[in-house]
C-alpha atoms as a PDB file:
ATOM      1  CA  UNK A   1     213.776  13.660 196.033  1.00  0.00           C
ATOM      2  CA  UNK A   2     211.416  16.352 194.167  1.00  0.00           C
ATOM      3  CA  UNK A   3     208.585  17.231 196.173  1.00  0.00           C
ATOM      4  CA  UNK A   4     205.800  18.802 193.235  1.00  0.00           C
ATOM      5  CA  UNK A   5     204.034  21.246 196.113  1.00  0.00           C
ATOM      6  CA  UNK A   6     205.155  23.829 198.333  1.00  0.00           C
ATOM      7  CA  UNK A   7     205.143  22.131 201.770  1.00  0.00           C
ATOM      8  CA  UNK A   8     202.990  23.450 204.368  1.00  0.00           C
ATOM      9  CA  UNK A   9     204.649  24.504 207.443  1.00  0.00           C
ATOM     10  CA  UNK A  10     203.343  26.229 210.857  1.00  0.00           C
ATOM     11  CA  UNK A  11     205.151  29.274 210.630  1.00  0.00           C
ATOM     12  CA  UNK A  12     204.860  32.694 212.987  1.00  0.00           C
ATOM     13  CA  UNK A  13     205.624  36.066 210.560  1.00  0.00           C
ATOM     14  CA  UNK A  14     208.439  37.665 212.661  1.00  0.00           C
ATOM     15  CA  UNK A  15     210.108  39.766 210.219  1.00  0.00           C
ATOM     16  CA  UNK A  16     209.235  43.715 209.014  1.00  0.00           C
ATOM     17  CA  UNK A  17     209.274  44.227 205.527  1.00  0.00           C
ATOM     18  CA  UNK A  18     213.103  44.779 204.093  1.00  0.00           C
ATOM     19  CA  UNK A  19     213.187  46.721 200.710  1.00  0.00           C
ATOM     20  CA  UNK A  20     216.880  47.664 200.575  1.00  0.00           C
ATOM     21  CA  UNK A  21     219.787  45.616 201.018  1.00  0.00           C
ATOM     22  CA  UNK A  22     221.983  46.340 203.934  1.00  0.00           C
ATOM     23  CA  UNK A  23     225.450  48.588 203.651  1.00  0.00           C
ATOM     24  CA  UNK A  24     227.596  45.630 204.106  1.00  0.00           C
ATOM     25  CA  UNK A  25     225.686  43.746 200.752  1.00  0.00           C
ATOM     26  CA  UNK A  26     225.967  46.972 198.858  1.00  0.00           C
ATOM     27  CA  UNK A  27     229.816  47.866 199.431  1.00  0.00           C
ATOM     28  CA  UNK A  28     230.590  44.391 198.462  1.00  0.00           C
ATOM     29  CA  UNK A  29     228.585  44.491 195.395  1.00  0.00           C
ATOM     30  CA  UNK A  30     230.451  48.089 195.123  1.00  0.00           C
ATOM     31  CA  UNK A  31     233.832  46.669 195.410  1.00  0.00           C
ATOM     32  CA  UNK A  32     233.175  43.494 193.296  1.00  0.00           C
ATOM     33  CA  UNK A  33     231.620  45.402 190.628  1.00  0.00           C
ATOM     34  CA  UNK A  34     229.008  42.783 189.814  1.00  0.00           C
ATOM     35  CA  UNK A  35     226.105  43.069 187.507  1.00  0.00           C
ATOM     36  CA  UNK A  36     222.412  42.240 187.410  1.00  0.00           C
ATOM     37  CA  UNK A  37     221.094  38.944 188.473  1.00  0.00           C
ATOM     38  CA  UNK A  38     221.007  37.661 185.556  1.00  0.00           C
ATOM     39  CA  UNK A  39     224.999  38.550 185.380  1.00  0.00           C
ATOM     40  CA  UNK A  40     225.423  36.903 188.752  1.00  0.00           C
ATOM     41  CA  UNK A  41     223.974  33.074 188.232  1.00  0.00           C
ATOM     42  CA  UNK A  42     225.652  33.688 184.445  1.00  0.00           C
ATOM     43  CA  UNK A  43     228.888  33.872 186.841  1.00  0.00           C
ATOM     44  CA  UNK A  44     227.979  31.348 188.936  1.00  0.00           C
ATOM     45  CA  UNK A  45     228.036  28.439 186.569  1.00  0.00           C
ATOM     46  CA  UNK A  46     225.993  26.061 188.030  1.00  0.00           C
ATOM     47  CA  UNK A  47     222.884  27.871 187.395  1.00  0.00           C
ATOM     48  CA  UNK A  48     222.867  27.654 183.664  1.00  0.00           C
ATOM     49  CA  UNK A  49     219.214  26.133 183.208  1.00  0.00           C
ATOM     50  CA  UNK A  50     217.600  28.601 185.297  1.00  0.00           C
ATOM     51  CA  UNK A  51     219.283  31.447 183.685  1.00  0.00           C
ATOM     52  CA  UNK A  52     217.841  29.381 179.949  1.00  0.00           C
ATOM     53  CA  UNK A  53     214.397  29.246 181.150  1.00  0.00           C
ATOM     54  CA  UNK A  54     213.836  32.447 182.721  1.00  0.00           C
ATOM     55  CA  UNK A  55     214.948  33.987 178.994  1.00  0.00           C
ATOM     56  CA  UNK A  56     212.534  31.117 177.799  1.00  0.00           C
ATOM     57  CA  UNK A  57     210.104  32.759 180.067  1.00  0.00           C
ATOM     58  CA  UNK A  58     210.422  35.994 178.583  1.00  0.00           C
ATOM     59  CA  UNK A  59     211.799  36.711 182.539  1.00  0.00           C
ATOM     60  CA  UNK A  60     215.437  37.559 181.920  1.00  0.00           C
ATOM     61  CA  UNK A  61     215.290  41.267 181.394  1.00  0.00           C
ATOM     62  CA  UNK A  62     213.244  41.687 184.375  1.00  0.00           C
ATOM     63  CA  UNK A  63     215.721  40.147 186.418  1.00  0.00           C
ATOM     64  CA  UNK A  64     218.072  42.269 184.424  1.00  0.00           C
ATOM     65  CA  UNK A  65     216.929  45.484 184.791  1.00  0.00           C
ATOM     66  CA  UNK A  66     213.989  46.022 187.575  1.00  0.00           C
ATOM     67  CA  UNK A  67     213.843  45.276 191.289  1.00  0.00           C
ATOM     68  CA  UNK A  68     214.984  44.624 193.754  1.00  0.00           C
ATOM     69  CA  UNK A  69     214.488  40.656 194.041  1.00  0.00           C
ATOM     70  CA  UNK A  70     215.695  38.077 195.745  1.00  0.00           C
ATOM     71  CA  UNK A  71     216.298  35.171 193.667  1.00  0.00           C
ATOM     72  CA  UNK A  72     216.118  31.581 195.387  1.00  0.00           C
ATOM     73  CA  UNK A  73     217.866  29.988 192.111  1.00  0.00           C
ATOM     74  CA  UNK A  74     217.516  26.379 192.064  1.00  0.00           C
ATOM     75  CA  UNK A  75     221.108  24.625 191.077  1.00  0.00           C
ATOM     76  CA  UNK A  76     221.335  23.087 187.697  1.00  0.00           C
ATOM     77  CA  UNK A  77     221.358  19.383 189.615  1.00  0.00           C
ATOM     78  CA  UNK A  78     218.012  20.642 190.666  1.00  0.00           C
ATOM     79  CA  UNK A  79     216.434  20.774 187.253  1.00  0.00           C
ATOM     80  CA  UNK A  80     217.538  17.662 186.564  1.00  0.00           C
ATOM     81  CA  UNK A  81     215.901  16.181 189.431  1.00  0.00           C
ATOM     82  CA  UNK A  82     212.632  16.908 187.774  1.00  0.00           C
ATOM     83  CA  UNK A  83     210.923  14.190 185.914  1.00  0.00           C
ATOM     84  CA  UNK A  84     211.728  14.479 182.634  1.00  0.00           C
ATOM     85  CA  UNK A  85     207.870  14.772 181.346  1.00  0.00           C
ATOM     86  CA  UNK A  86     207.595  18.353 183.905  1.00  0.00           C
ATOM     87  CA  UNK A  87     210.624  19.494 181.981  1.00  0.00           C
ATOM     88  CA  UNK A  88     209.190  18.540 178.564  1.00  0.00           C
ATOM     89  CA  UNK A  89     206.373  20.357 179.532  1.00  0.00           C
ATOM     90  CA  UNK A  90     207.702  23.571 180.820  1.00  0.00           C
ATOM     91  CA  UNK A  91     209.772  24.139 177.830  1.00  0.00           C
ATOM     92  CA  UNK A  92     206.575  23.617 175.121  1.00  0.00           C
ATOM     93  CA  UNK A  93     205.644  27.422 174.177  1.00  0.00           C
ATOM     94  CA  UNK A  94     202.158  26.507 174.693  1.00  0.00           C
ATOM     95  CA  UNK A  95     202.546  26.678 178.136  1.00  0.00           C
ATOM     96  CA  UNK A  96     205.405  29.354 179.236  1.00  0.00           C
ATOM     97  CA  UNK A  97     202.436  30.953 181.646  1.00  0.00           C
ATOM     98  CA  UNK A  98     202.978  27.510 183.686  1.00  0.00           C
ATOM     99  CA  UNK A  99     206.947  28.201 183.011  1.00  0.00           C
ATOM    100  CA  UNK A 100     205.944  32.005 184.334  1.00  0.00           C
ATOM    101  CA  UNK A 101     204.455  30.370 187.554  1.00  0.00           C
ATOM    102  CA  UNK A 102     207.175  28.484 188.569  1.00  0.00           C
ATOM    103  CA  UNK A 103     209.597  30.606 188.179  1.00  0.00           C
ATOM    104  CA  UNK A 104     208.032  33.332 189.968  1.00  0.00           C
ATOM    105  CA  UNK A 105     207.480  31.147 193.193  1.00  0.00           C
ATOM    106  CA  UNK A 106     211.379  31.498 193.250  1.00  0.00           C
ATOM    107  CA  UNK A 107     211.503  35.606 193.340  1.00  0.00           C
ATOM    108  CA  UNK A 108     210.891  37.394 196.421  1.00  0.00           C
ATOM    109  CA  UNK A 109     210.226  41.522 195.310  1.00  0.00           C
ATOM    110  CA  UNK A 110     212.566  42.716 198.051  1.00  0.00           C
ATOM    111  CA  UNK A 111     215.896  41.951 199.297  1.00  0.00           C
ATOM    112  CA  UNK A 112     215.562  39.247 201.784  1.00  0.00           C
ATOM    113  CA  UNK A 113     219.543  38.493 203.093  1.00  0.00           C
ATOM    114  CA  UNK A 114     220.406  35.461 205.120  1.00  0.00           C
ATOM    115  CA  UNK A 115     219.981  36.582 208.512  1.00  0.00           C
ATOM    116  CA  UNK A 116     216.132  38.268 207.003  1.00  0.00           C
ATOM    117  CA  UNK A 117     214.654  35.144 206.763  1.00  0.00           C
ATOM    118  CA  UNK A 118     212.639  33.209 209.413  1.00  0.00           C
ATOM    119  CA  UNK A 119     210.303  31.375 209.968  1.00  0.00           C
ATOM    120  CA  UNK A 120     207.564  33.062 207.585  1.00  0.00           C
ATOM    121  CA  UNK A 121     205.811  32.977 205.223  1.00  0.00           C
ATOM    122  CA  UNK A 122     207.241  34.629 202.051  1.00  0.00           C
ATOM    123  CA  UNK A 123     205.052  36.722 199.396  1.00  0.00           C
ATOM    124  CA  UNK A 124     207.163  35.644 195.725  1.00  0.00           C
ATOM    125  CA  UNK A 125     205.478  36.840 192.282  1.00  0.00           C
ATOM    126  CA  UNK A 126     203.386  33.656 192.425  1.00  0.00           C
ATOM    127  CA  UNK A 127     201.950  33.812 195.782  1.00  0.00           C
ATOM    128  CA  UNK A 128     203.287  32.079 199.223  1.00  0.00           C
ATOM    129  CA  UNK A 129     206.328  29.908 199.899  1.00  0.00           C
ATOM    130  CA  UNK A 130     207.094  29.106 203.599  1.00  0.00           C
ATOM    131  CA  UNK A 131     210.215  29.402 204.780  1.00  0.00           C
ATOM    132  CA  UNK A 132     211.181  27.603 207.919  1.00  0.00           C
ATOM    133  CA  UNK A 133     214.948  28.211 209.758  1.00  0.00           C
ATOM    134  CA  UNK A 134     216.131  25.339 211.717  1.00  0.00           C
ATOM    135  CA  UNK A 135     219.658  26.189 213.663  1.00  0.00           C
ATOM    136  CA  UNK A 136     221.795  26.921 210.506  1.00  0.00           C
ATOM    137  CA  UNK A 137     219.206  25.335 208.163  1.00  0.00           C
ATOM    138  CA  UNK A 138     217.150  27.370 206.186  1.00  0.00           C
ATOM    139  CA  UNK A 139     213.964  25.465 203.947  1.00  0.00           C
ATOM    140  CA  UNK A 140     212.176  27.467 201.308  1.00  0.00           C
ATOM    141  CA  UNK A 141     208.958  25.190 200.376  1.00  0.00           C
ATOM    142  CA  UNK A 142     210.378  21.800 199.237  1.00  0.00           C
ATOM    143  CA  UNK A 143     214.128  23.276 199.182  1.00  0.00           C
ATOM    144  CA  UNK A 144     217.284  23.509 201.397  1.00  0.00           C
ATOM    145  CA  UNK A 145     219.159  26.498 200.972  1.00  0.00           C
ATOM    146  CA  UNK A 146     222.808  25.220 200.271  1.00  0.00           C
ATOM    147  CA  UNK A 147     224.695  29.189 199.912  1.00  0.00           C
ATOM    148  CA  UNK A 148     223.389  32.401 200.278  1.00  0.00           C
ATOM    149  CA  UNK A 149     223.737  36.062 199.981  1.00  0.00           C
ATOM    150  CA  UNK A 150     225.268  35.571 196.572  1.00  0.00           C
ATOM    151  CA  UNK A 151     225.310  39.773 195.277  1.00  0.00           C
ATOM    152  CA  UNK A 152     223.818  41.920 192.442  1.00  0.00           C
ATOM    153  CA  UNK A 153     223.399  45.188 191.592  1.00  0.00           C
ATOM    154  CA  UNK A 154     219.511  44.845 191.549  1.00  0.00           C
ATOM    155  CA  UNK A 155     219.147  42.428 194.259  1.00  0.00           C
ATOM    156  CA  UNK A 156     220.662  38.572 196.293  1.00  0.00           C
ATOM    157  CA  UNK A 157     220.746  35.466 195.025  1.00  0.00           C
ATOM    158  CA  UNK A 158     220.448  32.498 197.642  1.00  0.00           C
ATOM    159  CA  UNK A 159     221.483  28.872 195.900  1.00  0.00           C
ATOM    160  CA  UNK A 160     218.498  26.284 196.232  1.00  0.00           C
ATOM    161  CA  UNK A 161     218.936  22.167 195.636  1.00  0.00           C
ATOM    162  CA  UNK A 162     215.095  21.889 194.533  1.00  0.00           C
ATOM    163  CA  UNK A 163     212.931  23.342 192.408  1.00  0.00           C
ATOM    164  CA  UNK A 164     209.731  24.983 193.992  1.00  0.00           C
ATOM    165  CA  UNK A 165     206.430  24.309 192.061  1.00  0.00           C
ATOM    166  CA  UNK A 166     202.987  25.142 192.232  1.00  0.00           C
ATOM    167  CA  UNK A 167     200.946  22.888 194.142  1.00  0.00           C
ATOM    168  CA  UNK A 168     198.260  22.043 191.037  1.00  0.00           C
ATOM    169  CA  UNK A 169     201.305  21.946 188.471  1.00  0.00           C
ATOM    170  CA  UNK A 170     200.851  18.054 187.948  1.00  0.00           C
ATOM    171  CA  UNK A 171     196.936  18.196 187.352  1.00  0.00           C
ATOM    172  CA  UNK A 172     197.552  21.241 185.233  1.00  0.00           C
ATOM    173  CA  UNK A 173     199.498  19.692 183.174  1.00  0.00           C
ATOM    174  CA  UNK A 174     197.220  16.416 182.997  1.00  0.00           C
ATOM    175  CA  UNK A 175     194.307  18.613 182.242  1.00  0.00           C
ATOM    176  CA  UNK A 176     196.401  20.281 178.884  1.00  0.00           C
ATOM    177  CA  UNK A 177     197.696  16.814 177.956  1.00  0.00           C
ATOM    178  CA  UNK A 178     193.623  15.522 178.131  1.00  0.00           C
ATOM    179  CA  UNK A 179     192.768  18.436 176.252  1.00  0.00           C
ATOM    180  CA  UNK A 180     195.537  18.134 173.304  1.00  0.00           C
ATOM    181  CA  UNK A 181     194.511  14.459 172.835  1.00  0.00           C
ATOM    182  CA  UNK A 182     190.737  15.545 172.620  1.00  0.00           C
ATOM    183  CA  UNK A 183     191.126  17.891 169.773  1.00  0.00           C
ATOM    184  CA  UNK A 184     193.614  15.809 167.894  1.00  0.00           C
ATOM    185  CA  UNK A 185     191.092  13.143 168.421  1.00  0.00           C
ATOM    186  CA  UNK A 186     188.187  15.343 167.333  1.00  0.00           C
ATOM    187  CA  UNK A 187     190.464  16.208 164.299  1.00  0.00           C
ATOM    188  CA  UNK A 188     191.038  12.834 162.863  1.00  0.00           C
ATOM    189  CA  UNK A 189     187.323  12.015 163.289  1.00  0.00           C
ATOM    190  CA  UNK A 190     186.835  15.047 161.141  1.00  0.00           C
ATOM    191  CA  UNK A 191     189.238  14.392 158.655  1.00  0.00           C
ATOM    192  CA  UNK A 192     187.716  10.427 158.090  1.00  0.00           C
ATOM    193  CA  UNK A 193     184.107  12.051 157.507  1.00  0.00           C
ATOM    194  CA  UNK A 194     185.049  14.730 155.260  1.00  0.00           C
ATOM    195  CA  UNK A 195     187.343  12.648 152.904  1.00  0.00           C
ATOM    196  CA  UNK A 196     185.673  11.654 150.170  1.00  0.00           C
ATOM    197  CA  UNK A 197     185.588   8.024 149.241  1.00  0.00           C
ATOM    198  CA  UNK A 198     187.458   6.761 146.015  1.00  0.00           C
ATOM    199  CA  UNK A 199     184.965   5.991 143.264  1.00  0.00           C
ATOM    200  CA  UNK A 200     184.814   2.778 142.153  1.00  0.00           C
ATOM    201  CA  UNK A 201     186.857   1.742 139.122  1.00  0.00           C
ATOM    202  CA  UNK A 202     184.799   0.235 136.143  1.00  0.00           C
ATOM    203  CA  UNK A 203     185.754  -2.896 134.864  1.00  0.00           C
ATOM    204  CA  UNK A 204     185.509  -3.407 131.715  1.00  0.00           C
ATOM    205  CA  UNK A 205     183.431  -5.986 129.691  1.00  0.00           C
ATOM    206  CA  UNK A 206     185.248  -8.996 128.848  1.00  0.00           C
ATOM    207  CA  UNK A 207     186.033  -9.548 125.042  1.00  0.00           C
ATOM    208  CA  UNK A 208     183.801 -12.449 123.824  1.00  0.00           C
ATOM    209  CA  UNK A 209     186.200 -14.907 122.490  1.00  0.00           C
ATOM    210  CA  UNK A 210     185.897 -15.441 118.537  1.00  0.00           C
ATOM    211  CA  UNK A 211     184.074 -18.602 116.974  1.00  0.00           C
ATOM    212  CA  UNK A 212     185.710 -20.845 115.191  1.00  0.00           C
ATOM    213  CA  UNK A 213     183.575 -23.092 112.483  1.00  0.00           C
ATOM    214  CA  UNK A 214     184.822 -26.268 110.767  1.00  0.00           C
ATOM    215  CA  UNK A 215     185.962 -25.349 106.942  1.00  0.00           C
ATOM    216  CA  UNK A 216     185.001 -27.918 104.626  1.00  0.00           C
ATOM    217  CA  UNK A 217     187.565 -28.171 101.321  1.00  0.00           C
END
């Protein structure tokens, strides 16, 4: 099921800030000789429509080249779980800041393994996401975390099986949609007054039949 808001949780911060990722992350990503993020969920093949969007975004070289992050990438099976009107609407140009905001709620600006996370509340490039640990369970907003600690060179990738939206998504999407009808509206009303109405055709006078007169011989 696809929750569209970050679920509220009561959560205690328990966890000092982590900005490097710990010697055992960095000699495997050493001896696997593995690239950026963006390299990683390319490799990872069933993160194919995150990878799309965040170049959609105008988001892939960031994940390419700065950080570190840590990625919660939601799985491709995730994406399609959206409705299909959300998706519609995230891809439209006219609104890749709303694309920018939900992909951001998935990027952490630190390395964050595993075993970092409790039960907290997490600062990503578009404000707070809880995160709640239950025994070997770990929730990020809406989302289960199904693997983690998945390596790059500029950060960790933990797999997610929902997206993570903002909150006021839907009813900023509603308010767009209102808006584009409005002005198309406003357009055609426009486009009635100003066209100019055909002149009217002139008929023309009807021929007056000849008269015919009796011919005397």
């Amino acid at each position: 099921m696809v929750l569209l808001s970050t679920t509220t949780l009561a959560v205690t911060p328990s966890r000092a800030e982590v900005t490097t990722s710990s010697p055992e992350l960095e000699t495997e990503v050493a001896q696997l000789g593995v690239g950026s993020l963006v390299d990683s969920l390319a490799a990872a093949g069933d993160m194919n429509t995150l990878l799309q969007l965040a170049e959609l975004a105008g988001m892939a070289d960031t994940l390419a080249n700065d950080g570190p992050f840590t990625l919660f990438a939601p799985t491709d099976q995730a994406f399609q779980d959206l409705p299909q009107s959300v998706v519609n609407a995230l891809t439209d140009p006219a609104n890749r800041d709303l694309l920018q905001d939900v992909l951001g709620m998935h990027v952490v600006p630190e390395i964050l393994e595993a075993n970092d996370i409790g039960n907290e509340v997490l600062d990503t490039l578009n404000g707070p996401v809880n995160a709640r640990v239950q025994g070997n369970r770990v929730n990020v907003g809406p989302a289960r975390v199904i693997d983690t600690d998945i390596p790059a060179n500029n950060g960790v990738i933990h797999k997610i099986d929902t997206v993570i939206v903002p909150g006021d998504l839907q009813s900023r999407l509603d308010e767009r949609s209102t808006e584009t009808t409005t002005e198309t509206t406003t357009e055609t009303r426009t486009e009635t007054r100003t066209t100019p109405a055909p002149a009217p055709r002139s008929t023309p006078a009807p021929r007056s039949t000849p008269r015919t007169f009796p011919v005397t011989w």
